[in-house]
PDB file of N, CA and C in Angstrom:
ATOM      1  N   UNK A   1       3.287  90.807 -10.111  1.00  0.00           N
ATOM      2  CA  UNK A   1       2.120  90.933 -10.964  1.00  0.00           C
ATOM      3  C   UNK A   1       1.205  89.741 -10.739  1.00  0.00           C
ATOM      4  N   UNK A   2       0.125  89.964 -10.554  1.00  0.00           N
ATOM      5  CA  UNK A   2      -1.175  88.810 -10.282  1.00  0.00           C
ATOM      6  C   UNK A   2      -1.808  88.666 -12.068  1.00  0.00           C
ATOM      7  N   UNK A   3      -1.914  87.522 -11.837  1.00  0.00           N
ATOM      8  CA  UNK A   3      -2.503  86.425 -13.576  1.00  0.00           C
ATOM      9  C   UNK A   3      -3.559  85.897 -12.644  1.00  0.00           C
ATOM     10  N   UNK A   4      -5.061  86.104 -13.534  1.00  0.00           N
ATOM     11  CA  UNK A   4      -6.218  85.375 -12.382  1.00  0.00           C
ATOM     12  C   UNK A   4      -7.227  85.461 -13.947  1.00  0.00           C
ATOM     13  N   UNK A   5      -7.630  84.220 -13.756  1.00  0.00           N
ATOM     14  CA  UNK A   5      -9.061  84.018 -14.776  1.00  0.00           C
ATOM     15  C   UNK A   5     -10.096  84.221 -14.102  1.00  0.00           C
ATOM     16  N   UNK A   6     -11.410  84.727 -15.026  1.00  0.00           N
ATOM     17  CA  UNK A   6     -12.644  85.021 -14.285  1.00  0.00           C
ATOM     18  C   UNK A   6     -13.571  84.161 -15.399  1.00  0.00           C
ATOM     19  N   UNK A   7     -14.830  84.204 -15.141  1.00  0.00           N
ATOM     20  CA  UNK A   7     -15.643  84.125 -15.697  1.00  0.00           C
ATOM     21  C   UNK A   7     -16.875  84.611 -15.498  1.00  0.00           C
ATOM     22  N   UNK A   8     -17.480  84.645 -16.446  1.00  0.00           N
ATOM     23  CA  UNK A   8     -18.944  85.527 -17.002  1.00  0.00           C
ATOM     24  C   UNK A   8     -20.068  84.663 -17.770  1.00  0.00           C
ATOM     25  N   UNK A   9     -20.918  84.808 -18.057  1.00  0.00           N
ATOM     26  CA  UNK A   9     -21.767  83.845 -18.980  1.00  0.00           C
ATOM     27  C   UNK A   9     -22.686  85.127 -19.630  1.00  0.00           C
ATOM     28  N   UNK A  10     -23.003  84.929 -20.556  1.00  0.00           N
ATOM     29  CA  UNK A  10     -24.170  85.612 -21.399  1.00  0.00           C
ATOM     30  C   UNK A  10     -25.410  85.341 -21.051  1.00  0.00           C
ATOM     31  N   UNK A  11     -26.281  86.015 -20.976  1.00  0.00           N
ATOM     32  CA  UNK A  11     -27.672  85.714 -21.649  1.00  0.00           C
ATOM     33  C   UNK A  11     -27.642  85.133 -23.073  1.00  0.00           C
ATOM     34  N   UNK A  12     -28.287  83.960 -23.330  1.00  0.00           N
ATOM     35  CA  UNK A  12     -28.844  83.190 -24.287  1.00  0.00           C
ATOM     36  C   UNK A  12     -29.713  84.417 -25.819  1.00  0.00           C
ATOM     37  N   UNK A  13     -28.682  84.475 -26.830  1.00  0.00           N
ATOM     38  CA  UNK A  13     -29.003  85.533 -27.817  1.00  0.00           C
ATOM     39  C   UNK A  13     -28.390  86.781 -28.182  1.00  0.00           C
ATOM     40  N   UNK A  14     -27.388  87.216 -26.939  1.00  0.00           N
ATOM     41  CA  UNK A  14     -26.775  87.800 -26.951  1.00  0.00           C
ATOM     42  C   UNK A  14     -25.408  88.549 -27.293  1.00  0.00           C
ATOM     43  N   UNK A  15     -24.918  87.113 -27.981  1.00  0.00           N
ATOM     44  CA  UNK A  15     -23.599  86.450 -28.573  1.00  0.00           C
ATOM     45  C   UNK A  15     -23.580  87.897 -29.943  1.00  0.00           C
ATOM     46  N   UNK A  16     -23.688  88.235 -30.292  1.00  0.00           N
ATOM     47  CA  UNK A  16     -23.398  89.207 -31.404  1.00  0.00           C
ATOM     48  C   UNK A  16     -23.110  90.430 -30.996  1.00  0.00           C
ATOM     49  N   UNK A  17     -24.014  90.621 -30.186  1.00  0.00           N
ATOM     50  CA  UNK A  17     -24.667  92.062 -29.645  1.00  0.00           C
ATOM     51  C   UNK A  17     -23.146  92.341 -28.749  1.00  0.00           C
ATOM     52  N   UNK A  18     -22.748  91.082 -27.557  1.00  0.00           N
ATOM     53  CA  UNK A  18     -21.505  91.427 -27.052  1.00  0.00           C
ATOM     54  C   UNK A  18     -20.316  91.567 -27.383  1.00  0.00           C
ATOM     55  N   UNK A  19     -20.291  90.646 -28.830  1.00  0.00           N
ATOM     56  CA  UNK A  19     -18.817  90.798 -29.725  1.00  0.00           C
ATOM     57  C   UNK A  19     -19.239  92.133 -29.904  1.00  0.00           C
ATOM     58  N   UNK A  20     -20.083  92.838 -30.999  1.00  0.00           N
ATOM     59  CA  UNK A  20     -19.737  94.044 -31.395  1.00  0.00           C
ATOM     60  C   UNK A  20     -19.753  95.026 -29.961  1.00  0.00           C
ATOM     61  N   UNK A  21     -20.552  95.342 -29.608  1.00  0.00           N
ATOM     62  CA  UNK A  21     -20.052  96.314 -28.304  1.00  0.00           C
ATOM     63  C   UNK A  21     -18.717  96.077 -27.885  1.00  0.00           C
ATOM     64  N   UNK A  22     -18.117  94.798 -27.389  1.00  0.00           N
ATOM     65  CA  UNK A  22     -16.713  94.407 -27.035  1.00  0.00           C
ATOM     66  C   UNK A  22     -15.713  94.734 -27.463  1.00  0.00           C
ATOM     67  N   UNK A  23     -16.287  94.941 -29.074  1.00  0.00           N
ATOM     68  CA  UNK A  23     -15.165  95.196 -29.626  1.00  0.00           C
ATOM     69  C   UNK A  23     -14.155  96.400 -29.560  1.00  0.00           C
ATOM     70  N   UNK A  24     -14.426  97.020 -29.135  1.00  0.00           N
ATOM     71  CA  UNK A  24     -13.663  98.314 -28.785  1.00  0.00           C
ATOM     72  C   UNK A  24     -14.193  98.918 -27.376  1.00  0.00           C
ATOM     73  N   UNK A  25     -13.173  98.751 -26.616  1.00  0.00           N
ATOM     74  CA  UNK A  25     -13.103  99.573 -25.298  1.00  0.00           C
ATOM     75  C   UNK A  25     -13.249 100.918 -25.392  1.00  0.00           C
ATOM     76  N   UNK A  26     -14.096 101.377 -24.913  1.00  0.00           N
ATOM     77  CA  UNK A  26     -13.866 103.153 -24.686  1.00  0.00           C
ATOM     78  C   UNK A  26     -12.485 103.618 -23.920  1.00  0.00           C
ATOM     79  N   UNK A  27     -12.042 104.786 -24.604  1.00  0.00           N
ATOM     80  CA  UNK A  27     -10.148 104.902 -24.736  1.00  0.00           C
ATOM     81  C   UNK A  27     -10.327 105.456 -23.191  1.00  0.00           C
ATOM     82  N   UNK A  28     -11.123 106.423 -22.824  1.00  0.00           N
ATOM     83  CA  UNK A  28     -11.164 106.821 -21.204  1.00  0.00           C
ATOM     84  C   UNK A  28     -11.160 105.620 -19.974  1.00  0.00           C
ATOM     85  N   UNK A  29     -12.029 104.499 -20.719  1.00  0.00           N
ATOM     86  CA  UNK A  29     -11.882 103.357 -19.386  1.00  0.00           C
ATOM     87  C   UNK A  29     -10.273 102.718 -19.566  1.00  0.00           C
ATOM     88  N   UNK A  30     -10.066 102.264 -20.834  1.00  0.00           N
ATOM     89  CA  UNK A  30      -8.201 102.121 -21.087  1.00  0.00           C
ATOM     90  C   UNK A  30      -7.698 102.617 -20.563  1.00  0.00           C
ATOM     91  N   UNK A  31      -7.171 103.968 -20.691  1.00  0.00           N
ATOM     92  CA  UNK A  31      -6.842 104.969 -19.567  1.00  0.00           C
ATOM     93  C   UNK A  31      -6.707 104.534 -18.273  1.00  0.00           C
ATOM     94  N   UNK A  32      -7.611 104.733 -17.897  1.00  0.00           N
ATOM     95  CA  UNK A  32      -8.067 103.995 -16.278  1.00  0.00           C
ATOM     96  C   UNK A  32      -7.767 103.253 -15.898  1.00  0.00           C
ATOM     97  N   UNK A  33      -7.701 102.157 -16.644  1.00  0.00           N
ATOM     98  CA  UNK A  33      -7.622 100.724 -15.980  1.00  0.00           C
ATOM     99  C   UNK A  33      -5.752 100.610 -16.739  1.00  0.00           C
ATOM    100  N   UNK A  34      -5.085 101.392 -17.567  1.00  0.00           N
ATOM    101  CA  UNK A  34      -3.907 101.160 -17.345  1.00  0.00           C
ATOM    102  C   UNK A  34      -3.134 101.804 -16.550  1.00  0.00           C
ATOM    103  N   UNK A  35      -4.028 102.795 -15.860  1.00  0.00           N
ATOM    104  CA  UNK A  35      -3.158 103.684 -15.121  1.00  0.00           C
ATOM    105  C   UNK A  35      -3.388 103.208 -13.547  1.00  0.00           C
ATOM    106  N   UNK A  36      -4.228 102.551 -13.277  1.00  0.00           N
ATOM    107  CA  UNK A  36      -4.105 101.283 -12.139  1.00  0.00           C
ATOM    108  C   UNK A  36      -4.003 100.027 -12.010  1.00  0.00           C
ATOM    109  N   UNK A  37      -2.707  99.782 -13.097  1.00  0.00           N
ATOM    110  CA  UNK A  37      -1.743  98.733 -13.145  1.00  0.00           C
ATOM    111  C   UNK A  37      -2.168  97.522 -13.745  1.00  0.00           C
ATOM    112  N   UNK A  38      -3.254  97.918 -14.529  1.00  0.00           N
ATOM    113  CA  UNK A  38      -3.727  96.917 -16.186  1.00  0.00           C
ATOM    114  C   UNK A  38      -2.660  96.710 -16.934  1.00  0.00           C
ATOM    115  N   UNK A  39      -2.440  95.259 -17.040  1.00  0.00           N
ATOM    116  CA  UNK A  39      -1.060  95.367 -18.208  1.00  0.00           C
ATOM    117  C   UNK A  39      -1.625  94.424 -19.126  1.00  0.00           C
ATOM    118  N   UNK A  40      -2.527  93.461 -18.964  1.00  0.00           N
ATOM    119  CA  UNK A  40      -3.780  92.811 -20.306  1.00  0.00           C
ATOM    120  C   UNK A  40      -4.701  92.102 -19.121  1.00  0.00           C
ATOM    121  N   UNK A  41      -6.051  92.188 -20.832  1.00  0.00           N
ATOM    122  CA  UNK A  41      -7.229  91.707 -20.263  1.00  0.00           C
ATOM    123  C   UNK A  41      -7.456  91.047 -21.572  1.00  0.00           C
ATOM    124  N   UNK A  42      -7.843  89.529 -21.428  1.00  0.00           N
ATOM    125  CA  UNK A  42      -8.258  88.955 -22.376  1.00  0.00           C
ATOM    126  C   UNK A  42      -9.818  88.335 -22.564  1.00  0.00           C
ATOM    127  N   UNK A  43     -10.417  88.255 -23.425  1.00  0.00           N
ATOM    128  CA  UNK A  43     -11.693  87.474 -23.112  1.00  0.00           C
ATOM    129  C   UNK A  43     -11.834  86.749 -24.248  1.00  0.00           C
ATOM    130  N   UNK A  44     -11.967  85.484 -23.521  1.00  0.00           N
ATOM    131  CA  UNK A  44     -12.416  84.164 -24.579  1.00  0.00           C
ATOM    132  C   UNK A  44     -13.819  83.688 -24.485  1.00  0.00           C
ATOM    133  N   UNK A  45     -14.239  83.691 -25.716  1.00  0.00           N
ATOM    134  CA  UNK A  45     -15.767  82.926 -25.478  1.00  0.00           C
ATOM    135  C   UNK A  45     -15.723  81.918 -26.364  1.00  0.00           C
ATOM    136  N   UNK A  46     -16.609  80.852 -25.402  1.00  0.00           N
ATOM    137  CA  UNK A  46     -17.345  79.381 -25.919  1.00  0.00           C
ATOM    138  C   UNK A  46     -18.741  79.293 -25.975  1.00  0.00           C
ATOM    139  N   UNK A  47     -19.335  79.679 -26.754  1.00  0.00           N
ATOM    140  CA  UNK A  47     -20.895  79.946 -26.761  1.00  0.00           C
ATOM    141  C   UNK A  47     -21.248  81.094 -25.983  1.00  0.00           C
ATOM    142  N   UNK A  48     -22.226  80.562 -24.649  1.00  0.00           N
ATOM    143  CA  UNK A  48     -22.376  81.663 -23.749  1.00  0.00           C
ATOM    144  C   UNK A  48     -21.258  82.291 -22.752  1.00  0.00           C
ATOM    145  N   UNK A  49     -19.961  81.395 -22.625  1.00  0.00           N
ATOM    146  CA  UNK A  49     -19.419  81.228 -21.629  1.00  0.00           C
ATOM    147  C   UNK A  49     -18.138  81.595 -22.046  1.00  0.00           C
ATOM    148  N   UNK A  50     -18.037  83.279 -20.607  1.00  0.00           N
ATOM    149  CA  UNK A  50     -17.031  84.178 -21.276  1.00  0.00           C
ATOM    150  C   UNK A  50     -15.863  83.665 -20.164  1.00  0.00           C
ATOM    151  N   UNK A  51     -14.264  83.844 -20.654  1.00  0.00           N
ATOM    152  CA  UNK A  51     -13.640  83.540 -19.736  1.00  0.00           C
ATOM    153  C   UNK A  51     -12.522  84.600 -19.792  1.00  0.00           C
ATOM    154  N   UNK A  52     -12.028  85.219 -18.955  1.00  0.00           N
ATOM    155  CA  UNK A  52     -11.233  86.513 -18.850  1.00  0.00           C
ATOM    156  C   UNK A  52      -9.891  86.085 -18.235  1.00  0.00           C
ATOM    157  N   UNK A  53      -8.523  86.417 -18.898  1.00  0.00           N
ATOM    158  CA  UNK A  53      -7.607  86.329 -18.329  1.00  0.00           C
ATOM    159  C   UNK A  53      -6.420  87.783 -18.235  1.00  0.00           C
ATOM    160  N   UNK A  54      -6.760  87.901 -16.801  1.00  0.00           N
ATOM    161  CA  UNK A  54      -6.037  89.002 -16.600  1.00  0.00           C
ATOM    162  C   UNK A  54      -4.703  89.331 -16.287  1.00  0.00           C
ATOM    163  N   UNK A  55      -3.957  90.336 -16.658  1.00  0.00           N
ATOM    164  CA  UNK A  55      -2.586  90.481 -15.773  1.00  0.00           C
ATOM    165  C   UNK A  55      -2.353  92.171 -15.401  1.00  0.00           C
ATOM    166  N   UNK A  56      -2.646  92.031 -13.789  1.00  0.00           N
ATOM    167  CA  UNK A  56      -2.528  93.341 -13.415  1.00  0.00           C
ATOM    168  C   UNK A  56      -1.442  93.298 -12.223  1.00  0.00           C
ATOM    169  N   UNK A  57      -1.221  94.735 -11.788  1.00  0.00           N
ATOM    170  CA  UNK A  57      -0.263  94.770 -10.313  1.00  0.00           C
ATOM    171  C   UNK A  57      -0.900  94.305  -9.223  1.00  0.00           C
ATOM    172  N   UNK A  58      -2.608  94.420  -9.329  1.00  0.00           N
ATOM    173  CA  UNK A  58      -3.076  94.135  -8.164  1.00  0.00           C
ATOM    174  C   UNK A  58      -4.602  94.660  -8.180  1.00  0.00           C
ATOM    175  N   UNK A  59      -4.995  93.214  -8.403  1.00  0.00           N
ATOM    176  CA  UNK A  59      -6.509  93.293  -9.313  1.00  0.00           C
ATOM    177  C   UNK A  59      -7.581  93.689  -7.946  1.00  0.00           C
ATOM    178  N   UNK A  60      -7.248  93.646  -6.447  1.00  0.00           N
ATOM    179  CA  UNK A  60      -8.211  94.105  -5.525  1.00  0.00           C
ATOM    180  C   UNK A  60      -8.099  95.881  -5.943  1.00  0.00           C
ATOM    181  N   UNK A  61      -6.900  96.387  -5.888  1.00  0.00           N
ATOM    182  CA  UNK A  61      -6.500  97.877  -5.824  1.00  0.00           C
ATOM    183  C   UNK A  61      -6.977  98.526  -7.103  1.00  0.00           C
ATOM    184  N   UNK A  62      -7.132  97.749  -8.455  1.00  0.00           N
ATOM    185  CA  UNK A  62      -7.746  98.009  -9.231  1.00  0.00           C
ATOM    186  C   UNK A  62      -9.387  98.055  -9.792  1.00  0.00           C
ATOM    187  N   UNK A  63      -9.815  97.163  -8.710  1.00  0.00           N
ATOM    188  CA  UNK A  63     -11.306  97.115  -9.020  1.00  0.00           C
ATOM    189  C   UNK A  63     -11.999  98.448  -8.316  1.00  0.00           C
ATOM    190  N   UNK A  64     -11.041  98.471  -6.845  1.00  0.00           N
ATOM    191  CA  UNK A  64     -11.220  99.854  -5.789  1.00  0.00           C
ATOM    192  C   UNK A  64     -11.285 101.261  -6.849  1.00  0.00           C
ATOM    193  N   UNK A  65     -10.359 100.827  -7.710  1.00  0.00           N
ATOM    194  CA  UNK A  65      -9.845 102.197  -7.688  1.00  0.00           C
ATOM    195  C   UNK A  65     -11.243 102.731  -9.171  1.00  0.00           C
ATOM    196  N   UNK A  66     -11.510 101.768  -9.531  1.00  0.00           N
ATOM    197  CA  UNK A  66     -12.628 102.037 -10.913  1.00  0.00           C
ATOM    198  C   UNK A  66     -13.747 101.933 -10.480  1.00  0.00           C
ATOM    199  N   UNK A  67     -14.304 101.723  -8.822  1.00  0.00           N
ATOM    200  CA  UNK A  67     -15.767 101.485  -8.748  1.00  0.00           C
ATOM    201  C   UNK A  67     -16.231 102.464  -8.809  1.00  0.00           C
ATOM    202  N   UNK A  68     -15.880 103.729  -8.942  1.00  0.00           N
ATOM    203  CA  UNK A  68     -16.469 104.654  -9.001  1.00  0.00           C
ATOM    204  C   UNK A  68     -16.320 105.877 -10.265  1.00  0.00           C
ATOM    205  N   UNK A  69     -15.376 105.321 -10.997  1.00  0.00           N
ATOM    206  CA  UNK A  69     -15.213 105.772 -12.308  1.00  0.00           C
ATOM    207  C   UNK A  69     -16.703 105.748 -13.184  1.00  0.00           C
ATOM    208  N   UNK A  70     -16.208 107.534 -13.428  1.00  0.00           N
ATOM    209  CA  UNK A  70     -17.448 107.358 -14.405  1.00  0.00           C
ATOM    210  C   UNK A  70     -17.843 106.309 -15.884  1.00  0.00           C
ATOM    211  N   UNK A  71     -16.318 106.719 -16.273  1.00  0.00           N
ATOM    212  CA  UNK A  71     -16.841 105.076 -17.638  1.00  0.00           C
ATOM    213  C   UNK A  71     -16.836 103.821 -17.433  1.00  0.00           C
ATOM    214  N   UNK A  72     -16.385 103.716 -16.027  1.00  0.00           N
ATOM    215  CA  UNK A  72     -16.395 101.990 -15.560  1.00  0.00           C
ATOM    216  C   UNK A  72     -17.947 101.691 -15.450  1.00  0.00           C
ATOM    217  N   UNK A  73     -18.644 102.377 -14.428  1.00  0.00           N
ATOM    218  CA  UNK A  73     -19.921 102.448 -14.129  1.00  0.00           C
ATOM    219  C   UNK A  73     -20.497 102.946 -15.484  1.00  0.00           C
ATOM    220  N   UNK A  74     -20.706 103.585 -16.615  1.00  0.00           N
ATOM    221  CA  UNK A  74     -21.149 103.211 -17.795  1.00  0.00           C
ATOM    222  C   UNK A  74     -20.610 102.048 -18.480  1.00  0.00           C
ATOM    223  N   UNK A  75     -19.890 101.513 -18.438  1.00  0.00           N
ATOM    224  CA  UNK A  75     -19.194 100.528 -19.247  1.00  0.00           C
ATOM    225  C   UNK A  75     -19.960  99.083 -18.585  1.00  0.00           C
ATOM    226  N   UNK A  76     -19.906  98.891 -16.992  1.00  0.00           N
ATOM    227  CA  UNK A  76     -20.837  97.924 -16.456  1.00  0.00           C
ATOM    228  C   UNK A  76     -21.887  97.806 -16.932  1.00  0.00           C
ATOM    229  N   UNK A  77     -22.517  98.902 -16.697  1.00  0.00           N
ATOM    230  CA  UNK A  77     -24.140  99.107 -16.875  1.00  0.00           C
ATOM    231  C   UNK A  77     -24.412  98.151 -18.406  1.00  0.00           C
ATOM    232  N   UNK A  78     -23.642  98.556 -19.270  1.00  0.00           N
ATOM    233  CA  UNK A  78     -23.646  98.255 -20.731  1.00  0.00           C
ATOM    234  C   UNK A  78     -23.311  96.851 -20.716  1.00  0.00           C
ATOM    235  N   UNK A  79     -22.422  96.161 -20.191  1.00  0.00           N
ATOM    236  CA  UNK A  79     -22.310  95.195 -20.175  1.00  0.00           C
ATOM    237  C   UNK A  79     -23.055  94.092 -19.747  1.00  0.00           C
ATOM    238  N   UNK A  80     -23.223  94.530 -18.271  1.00  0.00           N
ATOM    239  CA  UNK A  80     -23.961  93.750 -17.284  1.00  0.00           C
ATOM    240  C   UNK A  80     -25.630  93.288 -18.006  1.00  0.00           C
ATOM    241  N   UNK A  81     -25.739  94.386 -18.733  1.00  0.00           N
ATOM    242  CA  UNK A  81     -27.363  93.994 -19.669  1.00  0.00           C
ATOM    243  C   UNK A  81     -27.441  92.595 -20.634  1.00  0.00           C
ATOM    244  N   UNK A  82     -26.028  92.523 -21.182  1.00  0.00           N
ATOM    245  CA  UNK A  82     -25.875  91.302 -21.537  1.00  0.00           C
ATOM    246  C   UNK A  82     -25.181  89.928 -21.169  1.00  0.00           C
ATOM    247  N   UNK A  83     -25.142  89.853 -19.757  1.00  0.00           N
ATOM    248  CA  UNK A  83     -24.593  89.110 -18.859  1.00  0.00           C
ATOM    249  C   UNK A  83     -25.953  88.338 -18.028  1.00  0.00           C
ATOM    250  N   UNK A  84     -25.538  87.107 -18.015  1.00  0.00           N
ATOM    251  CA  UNK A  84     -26.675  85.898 -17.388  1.00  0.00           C
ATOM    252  C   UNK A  84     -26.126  86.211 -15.442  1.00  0.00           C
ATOM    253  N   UNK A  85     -26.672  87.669 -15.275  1.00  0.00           N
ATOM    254  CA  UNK A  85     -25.813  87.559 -14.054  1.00  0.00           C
ATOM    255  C   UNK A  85     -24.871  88.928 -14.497  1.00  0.00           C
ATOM    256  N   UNK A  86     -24.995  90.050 -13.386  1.00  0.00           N
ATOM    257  CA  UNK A  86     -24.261  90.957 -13.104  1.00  0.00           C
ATOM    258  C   UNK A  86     -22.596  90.722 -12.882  1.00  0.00           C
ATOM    259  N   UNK A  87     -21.492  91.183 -13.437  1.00  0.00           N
ATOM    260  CA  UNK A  87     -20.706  91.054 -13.334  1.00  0.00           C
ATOM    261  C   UNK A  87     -19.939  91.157 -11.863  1.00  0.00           C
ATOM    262  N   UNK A  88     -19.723  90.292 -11.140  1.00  0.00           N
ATOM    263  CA  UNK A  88     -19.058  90.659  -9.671  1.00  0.00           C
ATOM    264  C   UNK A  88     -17.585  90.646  -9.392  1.00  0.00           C
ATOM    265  N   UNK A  89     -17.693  91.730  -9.329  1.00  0.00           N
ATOM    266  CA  UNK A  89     -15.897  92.302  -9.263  1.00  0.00           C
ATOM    267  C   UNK A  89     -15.335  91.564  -8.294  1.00  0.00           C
ATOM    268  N   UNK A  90     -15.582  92.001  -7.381  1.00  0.00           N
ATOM    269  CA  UNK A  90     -15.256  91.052  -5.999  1.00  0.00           C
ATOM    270  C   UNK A  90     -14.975  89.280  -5.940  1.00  0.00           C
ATOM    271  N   UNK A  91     -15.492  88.699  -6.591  1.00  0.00           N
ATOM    272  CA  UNK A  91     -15.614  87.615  -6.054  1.00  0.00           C
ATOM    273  C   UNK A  91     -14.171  87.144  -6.769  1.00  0.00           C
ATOM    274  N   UNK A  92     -13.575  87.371  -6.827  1.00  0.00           N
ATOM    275  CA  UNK A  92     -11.669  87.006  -7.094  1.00  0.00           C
ATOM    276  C   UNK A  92     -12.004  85.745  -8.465  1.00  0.00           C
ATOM    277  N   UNK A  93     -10.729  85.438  -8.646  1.00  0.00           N
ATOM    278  CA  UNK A  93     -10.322  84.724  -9.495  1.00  0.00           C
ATOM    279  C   UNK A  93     -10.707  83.225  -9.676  1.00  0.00           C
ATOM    280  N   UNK A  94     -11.014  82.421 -10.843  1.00  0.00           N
ATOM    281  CA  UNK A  94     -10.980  80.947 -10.779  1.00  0.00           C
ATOM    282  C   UNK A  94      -9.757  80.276 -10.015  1.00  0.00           C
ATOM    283  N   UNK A  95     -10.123  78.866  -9.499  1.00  0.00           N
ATOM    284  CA  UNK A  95      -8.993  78.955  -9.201  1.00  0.00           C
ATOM    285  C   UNK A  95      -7.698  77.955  -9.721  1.00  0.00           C
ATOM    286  N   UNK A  96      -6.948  78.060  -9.594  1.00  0.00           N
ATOM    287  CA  UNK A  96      -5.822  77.673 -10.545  1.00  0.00           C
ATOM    288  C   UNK A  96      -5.838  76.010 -10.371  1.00  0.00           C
ATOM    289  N   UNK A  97      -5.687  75.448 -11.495  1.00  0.00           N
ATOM    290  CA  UNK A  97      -5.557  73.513 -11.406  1.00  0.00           C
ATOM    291  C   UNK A  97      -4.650  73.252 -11.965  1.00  0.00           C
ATOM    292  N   UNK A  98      -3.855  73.978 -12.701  1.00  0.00           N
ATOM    293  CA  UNK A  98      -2.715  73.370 -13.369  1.00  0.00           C
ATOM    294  C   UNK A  98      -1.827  74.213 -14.298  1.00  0.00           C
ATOM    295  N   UNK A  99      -0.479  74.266 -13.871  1.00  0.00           N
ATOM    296  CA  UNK A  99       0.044  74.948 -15.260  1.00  0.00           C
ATOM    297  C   UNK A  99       1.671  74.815 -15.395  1.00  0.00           C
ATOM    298  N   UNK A 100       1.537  74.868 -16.758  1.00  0.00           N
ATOM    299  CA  UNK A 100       3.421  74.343 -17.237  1.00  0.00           C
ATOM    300  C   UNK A 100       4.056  76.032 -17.321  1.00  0.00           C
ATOM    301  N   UNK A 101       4.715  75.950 -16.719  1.00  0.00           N
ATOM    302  CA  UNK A 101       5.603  77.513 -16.903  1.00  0.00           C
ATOM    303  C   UNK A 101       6.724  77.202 -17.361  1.00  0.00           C
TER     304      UNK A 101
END
């Protein structure tokens, strides 16, 4: 199983607007993204600055497998409006500096 943090930033004002939309995933993209080996997705925010920690089987095979999902691609769209910056799937994970296991 792959553990990889991402990050995101807001647009400046937007901080409400993304908690409530956030707050509930549409159950069809859930679906989706657990049935290509989603086992959690977390998101922490510090002001503008969102930070995502994931644990999937295999977060390249999973981004493949939703780029073309219809509620992923609504679910972006929705998102990405309140993002300082389009969300980029691709560009992999932060990268790791330290950790006590």
């Amino acid at each position: 199983m792959e553990r990889l943090a991402l990050r995101t930033r807001l647009k400046p004002g937007c901080e409400e607007v993304y908690d409530r939309e956030h707050a509930e995933l549409p159950a069809e993209l859930e679906r989706a993204m657990r049935a290509h080996g989603l086992h959690s997705w977390r998101i922490y925010r510090d002001g503008l600055d969102l930070f995502h920690v994931v644990e999937v089987d295999d977060y390249a095979a999973l981004q493949a497998a939703l780029r073309d999902h219809p509620a992923d691609r609504a679910w972006q769209a929705r998102m990405n409006r309140l993002l300082d910056g389009d969300f980029d799937k691709d560009s992999g994970g932060l990268r790791l500096v330290w950790e006590l296991t």
